[in-house]
Protein backbone atom coordinates (compact mmCIF):
# COMPACT_ATOMS: atom_id res chain seq x y z
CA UNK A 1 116.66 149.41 18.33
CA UNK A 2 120.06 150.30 20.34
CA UNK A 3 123.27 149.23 18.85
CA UNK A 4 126.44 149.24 21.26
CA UNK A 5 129.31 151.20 20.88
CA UNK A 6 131.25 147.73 20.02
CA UNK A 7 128.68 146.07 17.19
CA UNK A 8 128.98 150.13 15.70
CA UNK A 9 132.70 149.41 15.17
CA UNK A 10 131.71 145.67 13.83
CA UNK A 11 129.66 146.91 11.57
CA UNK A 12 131.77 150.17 10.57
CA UNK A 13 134.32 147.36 9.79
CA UNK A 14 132.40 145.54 7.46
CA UNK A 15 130.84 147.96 5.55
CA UNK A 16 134.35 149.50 4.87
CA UNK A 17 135.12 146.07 3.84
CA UNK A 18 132.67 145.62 1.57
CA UNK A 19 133.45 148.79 -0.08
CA UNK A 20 137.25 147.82 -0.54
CA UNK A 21 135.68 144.37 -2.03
CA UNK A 22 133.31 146.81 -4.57
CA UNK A 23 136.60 149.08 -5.54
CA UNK A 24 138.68 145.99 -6.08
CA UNK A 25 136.23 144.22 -8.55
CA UNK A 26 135.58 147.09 -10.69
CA UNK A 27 138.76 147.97 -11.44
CA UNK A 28 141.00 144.75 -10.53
CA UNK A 29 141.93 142.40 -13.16
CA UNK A 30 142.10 138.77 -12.54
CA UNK A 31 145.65 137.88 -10.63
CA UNK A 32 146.62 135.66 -7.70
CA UNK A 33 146.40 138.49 -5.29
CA UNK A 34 142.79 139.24 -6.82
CA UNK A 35 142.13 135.61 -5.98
CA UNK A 36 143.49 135.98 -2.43
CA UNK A 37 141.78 139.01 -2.03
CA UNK A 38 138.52 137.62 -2.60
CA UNK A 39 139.36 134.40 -0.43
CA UNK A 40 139.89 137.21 2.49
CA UNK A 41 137.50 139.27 2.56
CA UNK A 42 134.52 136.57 3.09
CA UNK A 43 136.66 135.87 6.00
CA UNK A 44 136.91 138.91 7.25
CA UNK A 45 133.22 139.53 7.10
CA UNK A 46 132.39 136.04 8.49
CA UNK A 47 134.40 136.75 11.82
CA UNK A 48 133.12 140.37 11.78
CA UNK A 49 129.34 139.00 11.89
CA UNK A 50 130.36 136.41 14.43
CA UNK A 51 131.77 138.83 16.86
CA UNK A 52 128.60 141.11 16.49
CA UNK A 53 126.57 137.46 17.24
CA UNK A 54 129.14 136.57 20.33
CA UNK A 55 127.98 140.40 21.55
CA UNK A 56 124.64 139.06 21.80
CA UNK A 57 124.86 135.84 23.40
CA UNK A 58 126.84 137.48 26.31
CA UNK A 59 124.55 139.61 27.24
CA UNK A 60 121.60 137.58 26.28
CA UNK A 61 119.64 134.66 28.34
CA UNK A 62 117.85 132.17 27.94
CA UNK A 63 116.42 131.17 24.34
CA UNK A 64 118.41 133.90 23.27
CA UNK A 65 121.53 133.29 24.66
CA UNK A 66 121.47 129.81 22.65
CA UNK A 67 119.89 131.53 19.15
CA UNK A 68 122.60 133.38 19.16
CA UNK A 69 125.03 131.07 20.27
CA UNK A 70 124.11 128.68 17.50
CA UNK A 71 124.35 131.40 15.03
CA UNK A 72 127.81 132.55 16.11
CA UNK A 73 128.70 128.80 15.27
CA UNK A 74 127.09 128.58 12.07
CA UNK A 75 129.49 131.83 10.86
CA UNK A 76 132.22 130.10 12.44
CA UNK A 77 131.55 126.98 10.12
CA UNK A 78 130.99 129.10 7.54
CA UNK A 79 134.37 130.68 8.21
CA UNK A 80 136.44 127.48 8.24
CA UNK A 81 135.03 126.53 5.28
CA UNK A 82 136.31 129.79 3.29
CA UNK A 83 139.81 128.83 5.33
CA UNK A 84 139.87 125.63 3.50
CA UNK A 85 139.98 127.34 -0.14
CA UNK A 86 141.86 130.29 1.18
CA UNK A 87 145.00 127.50 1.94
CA UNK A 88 143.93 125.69 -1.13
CA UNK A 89 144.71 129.03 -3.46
CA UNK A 90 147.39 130.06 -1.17
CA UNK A 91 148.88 126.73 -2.04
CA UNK A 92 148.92 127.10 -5.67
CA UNK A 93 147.88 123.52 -5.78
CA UNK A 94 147.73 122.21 -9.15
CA UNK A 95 145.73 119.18 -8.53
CA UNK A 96 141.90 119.14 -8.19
CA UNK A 97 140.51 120.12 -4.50
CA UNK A 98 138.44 117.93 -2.81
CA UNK A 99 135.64 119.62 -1.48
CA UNK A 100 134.60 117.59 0.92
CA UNK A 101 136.01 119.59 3.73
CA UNK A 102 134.75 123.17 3.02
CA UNK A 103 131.31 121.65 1.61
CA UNK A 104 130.67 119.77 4.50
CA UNK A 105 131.54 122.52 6.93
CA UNK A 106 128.66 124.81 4.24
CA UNK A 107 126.19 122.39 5.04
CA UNK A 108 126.97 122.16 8.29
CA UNK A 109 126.43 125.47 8.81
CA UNK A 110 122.87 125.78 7.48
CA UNK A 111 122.31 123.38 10.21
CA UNK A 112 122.97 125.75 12.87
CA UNK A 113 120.77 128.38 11.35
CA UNK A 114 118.04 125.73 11.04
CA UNK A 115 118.74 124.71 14.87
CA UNK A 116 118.66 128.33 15.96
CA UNK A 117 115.44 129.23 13.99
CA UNK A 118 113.99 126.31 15.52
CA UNK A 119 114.63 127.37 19.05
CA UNK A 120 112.16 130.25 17.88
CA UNK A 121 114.19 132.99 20.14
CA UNK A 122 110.83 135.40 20.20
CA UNK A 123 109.34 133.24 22.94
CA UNK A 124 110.27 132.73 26.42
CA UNK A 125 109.09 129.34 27.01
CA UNK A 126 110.83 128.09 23.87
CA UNK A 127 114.24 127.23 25.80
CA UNK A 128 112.78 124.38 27.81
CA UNK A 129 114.02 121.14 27.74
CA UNK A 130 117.18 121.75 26.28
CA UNK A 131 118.59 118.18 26.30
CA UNK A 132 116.02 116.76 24.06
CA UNK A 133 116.94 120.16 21.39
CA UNK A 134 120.04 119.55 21.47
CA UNK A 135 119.31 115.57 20.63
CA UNK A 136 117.22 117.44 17.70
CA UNK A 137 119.68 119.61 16.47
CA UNK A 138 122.04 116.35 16.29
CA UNK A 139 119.16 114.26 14.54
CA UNK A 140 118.95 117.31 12.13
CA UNK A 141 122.83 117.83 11.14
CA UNK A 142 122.93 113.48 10.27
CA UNK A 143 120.02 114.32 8.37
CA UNK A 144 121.49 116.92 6.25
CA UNK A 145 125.07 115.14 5.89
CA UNK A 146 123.10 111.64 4.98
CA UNK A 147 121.60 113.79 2.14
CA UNK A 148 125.17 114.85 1.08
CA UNK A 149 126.68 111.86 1.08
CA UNK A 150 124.20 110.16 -0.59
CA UNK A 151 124.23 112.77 -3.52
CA UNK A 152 127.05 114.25 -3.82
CA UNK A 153 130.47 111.58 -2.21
CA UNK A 154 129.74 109.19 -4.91
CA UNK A 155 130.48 111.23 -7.64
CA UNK A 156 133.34 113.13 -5.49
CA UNK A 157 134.85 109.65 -4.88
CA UNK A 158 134.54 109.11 -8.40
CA UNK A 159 136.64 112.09 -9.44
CA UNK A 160 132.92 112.52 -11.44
CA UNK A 161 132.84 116.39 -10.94
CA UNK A 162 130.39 117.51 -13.51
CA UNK A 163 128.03 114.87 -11.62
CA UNK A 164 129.33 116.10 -8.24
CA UNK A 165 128.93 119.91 -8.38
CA UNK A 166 124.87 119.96 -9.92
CA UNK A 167 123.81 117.72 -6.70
CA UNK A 168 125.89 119.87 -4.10
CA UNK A 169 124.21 123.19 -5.66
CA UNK A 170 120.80 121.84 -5.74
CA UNK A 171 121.38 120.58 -2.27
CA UNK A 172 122.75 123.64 -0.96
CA UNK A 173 119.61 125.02 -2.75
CA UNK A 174 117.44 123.10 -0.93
CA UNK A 175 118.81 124.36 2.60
CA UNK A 176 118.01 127.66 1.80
CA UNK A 177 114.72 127.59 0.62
CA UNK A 178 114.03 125.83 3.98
CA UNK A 179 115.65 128.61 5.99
CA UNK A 180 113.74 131.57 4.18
CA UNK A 181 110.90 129.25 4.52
CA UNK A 182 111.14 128.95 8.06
CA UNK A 183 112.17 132.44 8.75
CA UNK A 184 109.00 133.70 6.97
CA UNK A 185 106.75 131.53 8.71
CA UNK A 186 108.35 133.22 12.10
CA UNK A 187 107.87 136.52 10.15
CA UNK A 188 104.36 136.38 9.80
CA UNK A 189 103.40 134.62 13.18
CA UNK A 190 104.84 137.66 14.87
CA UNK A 191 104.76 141.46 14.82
CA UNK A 192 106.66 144.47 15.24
CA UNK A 193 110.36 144.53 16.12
CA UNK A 194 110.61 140.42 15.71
CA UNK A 195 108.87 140.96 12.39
CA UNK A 196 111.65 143.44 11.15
CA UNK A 197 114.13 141.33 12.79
CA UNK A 198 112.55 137.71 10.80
CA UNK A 199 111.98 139.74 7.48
CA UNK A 200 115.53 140.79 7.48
CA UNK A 201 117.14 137.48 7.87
CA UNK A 202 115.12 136.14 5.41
CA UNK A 203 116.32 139.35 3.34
CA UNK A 204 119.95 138.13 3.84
CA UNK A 205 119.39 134.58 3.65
CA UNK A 206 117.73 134.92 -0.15
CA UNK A 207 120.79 136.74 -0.60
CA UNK A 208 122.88 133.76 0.26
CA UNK A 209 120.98 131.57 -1.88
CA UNK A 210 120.56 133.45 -4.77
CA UNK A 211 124.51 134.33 -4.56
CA UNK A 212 125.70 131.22 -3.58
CA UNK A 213 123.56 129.72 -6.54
CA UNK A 214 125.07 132.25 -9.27
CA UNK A 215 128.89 131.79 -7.85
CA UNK A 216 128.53 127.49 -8.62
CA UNK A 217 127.41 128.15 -11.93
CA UNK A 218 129.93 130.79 -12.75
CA UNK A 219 132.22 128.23 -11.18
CA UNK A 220 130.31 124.92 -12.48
CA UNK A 221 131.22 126.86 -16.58
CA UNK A 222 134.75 128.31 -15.51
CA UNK A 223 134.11 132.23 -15.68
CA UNK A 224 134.13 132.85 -11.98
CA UNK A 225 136.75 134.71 -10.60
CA UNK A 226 137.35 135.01 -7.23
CA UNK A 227 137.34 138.69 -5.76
CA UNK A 228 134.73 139.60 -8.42
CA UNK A 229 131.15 140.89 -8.22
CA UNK A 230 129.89 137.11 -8.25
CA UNK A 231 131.14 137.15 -4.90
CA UNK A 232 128.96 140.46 -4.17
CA UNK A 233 125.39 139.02 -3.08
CA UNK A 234 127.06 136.74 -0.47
CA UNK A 235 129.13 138.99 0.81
CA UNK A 236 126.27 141.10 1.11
CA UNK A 237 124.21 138.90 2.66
CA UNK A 238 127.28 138.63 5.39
CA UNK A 239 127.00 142.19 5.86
CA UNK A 240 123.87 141.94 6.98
CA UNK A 241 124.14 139.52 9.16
CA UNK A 242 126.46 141.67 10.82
CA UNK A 243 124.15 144.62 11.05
CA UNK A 244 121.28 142.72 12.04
CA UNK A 245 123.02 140.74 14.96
CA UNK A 246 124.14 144.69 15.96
CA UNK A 247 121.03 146.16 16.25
CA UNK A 248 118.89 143.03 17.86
CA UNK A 249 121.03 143.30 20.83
CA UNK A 250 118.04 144.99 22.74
CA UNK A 251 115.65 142.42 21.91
CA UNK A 252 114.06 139.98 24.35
CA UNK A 253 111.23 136.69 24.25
CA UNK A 254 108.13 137.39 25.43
CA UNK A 255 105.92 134.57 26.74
CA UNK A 256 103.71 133.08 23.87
CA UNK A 257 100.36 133.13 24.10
CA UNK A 258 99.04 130.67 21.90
CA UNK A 259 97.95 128.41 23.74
CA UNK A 260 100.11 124.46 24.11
CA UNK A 261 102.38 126.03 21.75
CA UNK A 262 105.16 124.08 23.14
CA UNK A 263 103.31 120.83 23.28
CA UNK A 264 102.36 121.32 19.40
CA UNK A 265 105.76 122.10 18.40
CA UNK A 266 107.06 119.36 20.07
CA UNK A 267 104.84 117.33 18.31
CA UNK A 268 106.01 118.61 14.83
CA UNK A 269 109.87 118.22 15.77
CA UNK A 270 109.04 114.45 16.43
CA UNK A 271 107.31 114.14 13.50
CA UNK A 272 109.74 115.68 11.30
CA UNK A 273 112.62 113.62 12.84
CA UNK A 274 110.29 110.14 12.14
CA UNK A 275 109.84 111.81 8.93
CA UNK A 276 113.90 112.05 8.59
CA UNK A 277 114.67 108.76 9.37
CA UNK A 278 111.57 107.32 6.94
CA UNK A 279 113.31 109.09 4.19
CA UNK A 280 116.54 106.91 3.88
CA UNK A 281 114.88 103.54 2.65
CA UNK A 282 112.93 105.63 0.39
CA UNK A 283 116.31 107.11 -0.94
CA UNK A 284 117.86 104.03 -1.17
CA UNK A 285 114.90 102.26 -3.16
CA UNK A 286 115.16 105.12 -5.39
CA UNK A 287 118.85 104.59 -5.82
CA UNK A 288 118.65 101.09 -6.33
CA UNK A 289 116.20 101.63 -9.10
CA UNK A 290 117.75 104.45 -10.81
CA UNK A 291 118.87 104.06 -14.51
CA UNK A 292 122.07 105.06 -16.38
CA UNK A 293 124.34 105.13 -12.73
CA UNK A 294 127.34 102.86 -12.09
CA UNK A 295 127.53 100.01 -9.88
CA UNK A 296 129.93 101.72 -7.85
CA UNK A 297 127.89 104.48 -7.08
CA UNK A 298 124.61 102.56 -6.03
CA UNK A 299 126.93 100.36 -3.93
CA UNK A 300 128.38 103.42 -2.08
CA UNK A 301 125.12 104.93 -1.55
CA UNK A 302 123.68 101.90 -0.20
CA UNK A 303 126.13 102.19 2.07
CA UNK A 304 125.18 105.43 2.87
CA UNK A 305 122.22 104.52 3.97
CA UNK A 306 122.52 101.57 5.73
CA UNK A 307 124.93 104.00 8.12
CA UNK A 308 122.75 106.61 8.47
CA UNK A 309 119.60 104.68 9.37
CA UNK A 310 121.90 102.81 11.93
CA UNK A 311 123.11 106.55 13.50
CA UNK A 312 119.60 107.81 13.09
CA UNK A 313 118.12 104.69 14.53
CA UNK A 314 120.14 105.06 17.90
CA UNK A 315 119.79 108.99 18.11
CA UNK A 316 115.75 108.28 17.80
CA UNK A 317 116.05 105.28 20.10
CA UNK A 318 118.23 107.81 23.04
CA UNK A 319 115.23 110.28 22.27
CA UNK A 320 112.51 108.10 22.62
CA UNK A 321 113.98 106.97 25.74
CA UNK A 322 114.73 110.64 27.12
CA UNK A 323 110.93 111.02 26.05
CA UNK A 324 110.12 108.14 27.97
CA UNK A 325 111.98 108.95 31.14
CA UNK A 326 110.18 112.56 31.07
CA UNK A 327 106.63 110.95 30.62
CA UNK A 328 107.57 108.82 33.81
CA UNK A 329 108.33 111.87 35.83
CA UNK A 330 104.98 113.19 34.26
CA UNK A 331 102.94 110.41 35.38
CA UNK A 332 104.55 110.72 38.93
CA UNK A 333 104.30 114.07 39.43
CA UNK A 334 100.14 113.63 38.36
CA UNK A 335 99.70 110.82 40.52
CA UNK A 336 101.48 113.24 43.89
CA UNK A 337 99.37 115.76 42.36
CA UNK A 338 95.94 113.53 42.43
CA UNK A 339 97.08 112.81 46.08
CA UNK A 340 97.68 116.18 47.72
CA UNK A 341 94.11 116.94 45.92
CA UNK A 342 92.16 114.19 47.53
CA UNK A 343 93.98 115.48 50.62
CA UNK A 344 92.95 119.14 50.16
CA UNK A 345 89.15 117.93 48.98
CA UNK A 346 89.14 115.74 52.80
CA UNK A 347 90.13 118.99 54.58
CA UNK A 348 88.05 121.22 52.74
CA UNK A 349 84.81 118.81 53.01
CA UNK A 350 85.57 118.54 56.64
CA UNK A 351 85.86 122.16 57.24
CA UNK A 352 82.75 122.76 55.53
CA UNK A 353 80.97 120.20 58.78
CA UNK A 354 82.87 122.05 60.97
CA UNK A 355 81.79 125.41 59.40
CA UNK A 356 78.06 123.94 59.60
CA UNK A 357 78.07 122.21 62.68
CA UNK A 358 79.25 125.70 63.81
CA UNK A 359 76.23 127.44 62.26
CA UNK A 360 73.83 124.79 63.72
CA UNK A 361 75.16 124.91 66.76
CA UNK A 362 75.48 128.85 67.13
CA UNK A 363 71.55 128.34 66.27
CA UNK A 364 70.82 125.71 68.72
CA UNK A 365 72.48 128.30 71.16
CA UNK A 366 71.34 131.63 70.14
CA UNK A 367 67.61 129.83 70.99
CA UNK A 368 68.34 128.27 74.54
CA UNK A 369 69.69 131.48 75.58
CA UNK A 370 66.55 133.46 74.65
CA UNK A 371 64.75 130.87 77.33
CA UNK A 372 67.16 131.05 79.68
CA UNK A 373 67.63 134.60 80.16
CA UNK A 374 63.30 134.67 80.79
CA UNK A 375 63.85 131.81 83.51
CA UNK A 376 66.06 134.38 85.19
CA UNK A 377 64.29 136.92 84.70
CA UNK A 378 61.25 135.82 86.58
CA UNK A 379 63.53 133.93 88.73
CA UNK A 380 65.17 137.13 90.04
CA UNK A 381 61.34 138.71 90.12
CA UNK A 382 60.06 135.78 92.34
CA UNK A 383 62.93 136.44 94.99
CA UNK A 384 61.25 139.95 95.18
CA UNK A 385 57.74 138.53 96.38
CA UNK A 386 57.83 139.87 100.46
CA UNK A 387 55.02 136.94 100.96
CA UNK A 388 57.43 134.05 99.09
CA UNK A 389 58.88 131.44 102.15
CA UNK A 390 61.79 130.76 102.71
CA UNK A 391 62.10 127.61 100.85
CA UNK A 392 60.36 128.78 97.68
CA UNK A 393 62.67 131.51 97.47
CA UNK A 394 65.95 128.98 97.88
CA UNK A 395 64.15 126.91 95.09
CA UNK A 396 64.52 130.54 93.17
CA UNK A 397 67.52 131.27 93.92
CA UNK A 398 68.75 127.81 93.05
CA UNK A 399 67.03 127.85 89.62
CA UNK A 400 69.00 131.14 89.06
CA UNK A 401 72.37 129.23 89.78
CA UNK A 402 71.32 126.65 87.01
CA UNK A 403 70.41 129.03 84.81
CA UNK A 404 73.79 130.38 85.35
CA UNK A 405 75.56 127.24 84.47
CA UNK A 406 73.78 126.76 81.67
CA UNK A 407 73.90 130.10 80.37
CA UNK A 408 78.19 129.32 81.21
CA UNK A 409 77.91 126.51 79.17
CA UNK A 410 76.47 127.78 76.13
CA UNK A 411 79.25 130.58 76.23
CA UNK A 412 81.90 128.05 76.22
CA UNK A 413 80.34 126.12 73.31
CA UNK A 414 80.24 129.51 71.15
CA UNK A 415 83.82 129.73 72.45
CA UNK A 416 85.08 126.30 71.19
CA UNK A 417 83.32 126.53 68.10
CA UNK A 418 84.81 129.87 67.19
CA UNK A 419 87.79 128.33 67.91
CA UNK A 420 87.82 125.37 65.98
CA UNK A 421 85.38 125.22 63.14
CA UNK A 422 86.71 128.58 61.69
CA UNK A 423 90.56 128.55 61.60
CA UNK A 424 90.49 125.15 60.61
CA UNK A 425 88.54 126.60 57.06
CA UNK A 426 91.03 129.51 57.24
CA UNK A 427 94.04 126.81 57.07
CA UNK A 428 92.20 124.74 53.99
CA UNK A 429 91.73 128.29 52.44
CA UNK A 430 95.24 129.19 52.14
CA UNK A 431 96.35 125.67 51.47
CA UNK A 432 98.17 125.53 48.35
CA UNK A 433 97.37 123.65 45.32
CA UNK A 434 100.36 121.25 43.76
């Protein structure tokens, strides 16, 4: 694969970066500048790998234009979110950050990876129908932030942190798993240089989630350290992301050839989104049986839930509607279709009578010629007879004018029907199909 002079620098950046992050662990010792150190340098990485990504979707089109679109986003979220701690420890703030501004921008994140993965950017019929993705990708995001609020804001509200952060992990967890999930699926449905490209996002992405996993837990017992080498498998993982948007530039979608493979998937994203919205009275009956929580906290996540199902609820009813609106067209265009066919099925039946009238009546010709061209014959060999009178042979030459006319008329039959009976199957020939 070709990488541009531009994504070379980008990724000359970040490796050097990385490198400076490797030097300062080993031999730093914790500080406040170690701290802001490592609050940078995810930063730095994040808008490095972003840039690379914006490379791509301005150059790109199609499928891939939006992939990588959506993945520029998701660094970008991932970036604010690292802004929110970087002012927090640039602060100095002494009382406990609330983390519901740099974990919701996390989460949010994932949901742009899941939104781009969905898109699948490998095939060029994927990018159809944009308005009901984008519908999806909102559908998927209240999804995601339903699931935080219901697990993790009650204990966050609740100043409850050693509730809090074991939900938020597990949840982050979860969106991980579903990425490398979904990435190796992609992986293994396709060969070659989208292979290589799947494999190594789900390289980076188990690198998120095993890294992300091991920083909470350092942070979750108080050992972590910011700037330190339990920042080193994300920041890794970032790095990659860099190099892999860098030297992807050059690929494109091909058309799939499985066949309805946008009809199935289709079918699966509405399912999945049913299968979403479902979910929330399930999670509230199991909240509202749950032992050992406070009344505060089933309360709140009631509440939870009785918002999301009503957000859901309209975002399934505008899709259902969209859906609806598009199966109208459908019908419509079938029933213009049907049409034009019974119209091309009238021409092509009646060019077929013409076509054997035609043959019929070239027959019907070809065997009053053969006749007619005897009667002159002997006609013109009677008119030779020295003994014929005079009337006989005007009676002779008079059947050789009739034979004349006829034989005139027969000509101009074999004229009209050349005329007629064949261009009109020429025209039903080329007439197109809708």
């Amino acid at each position: 694969m070709n990488c541009p002079l531009r994504q070379r620098i980008y990724c000359g950046l970040a490796t050097l970066v990385f490198a400076a992050h490797l030097g300062v662990a080993a031999i730093a010792k914790p500080s406040f500048a170690l701290t802001m150190w490592g609050d940078t340098v995810p930063i730095l990485l994040l808008v490095l790998a972003m840039l690379a990504a914006r490379e791509n979707f301005h150059k790109a089109e199609g499928v891939l234009h939006i992939f990588w679109r959506l993945a520029a986003w998701g660094m970008a979220a991932m970036a604010l979110s690292q802004v929110y701690w970087y002012y927090y420890d640039w602060r100095r703030l002494t009382s406990v950050p609330s983390p519901l501004i740099g974990d919701s921008l996390f989460i949010l994140a994932h949901v742009f990876f899941l939104s781009a993965l969905a898109l699948r950017p490998h095939s060029a019929s994927a990018g159809r129908d944009m308005r009901t993705r984008s519908l999806d990708f909102v559908l998927l995001s209240a999804w995601w932030l339903s699931l935080y609020g219901y697990y993790c804001l009650p204990w966050l509200f609740l100043q409850a942190y050693p509730r809090y952060n074991p939900n938020y992990y597990l949840l982050v967890f979860l969106q991980h798993v579903v990425i490398v999930i979904a990435v190796v699926v992609l992986a293994i449905r396709k060969s070659a240089a989208w292979r290589r490209f799947y494999l190594a996002l789900a390289c980076a992405f188990i690198l998120v989630a095993g890294g992300n996993l091991l920083l909470n837990v350092a942070i979750d017992r108080g050992f972590y350290q910011s700037g330190s080498f339990y920042d080193t498998p994300f920041f890794l993982a970032v790095v990659m992301f860099t190099f892999i948007a860098a030297f992807s530039s050059s690929l494109r979608p091909v058309e799939d050839t499985t066949p309805n493979r946008e009809l199935v998937q289709s079918v699966w994203t509405a399912r999945l989104a049913m299968l979403g919205v479902l979910s929330l009275p399930f999670l509230a009956l199991l909240g509202l049986y749950a032992n050992n929580l406070p009344p505060a906290v089933s309360t709140f996540r009631l509440k939870v839930i009785f918002e999301a199902t009503f957000i859901l609820g309209i975002l399934v009813y505008w899709k259902l509607s969209l859906l609806a609106r598009e199966l109208v067209r459908l019908v419509l265009l079938t029933r213009d279709s049907i049409d034009n066919l019974k119209d091309v099925q009238q021409k092509v039946v009646h060019s077929e009578k013409l076509i054997a009238l035609g043959r019929l009546a070239s027959g019907a010709a070809h065997e009053i010629s053969n006749p007619l061209t005897a009667i002159l014959g002997y006609s013109e060999l009677l008119t030779d007879i020295p003994s014929l009178t005079p009337d006989d042979r005007a009676n002779a030459r008079e059947i050789q004018q009739q034979v004349h006319r006829a034989q005139a008329a027969v000509t101009s039959l074999r004229n009209v029907l050349r005329q007629n009976s064949l261009p009109a199957a020429v025209e039903v020939d080329k007439t197109p199909a809708s």
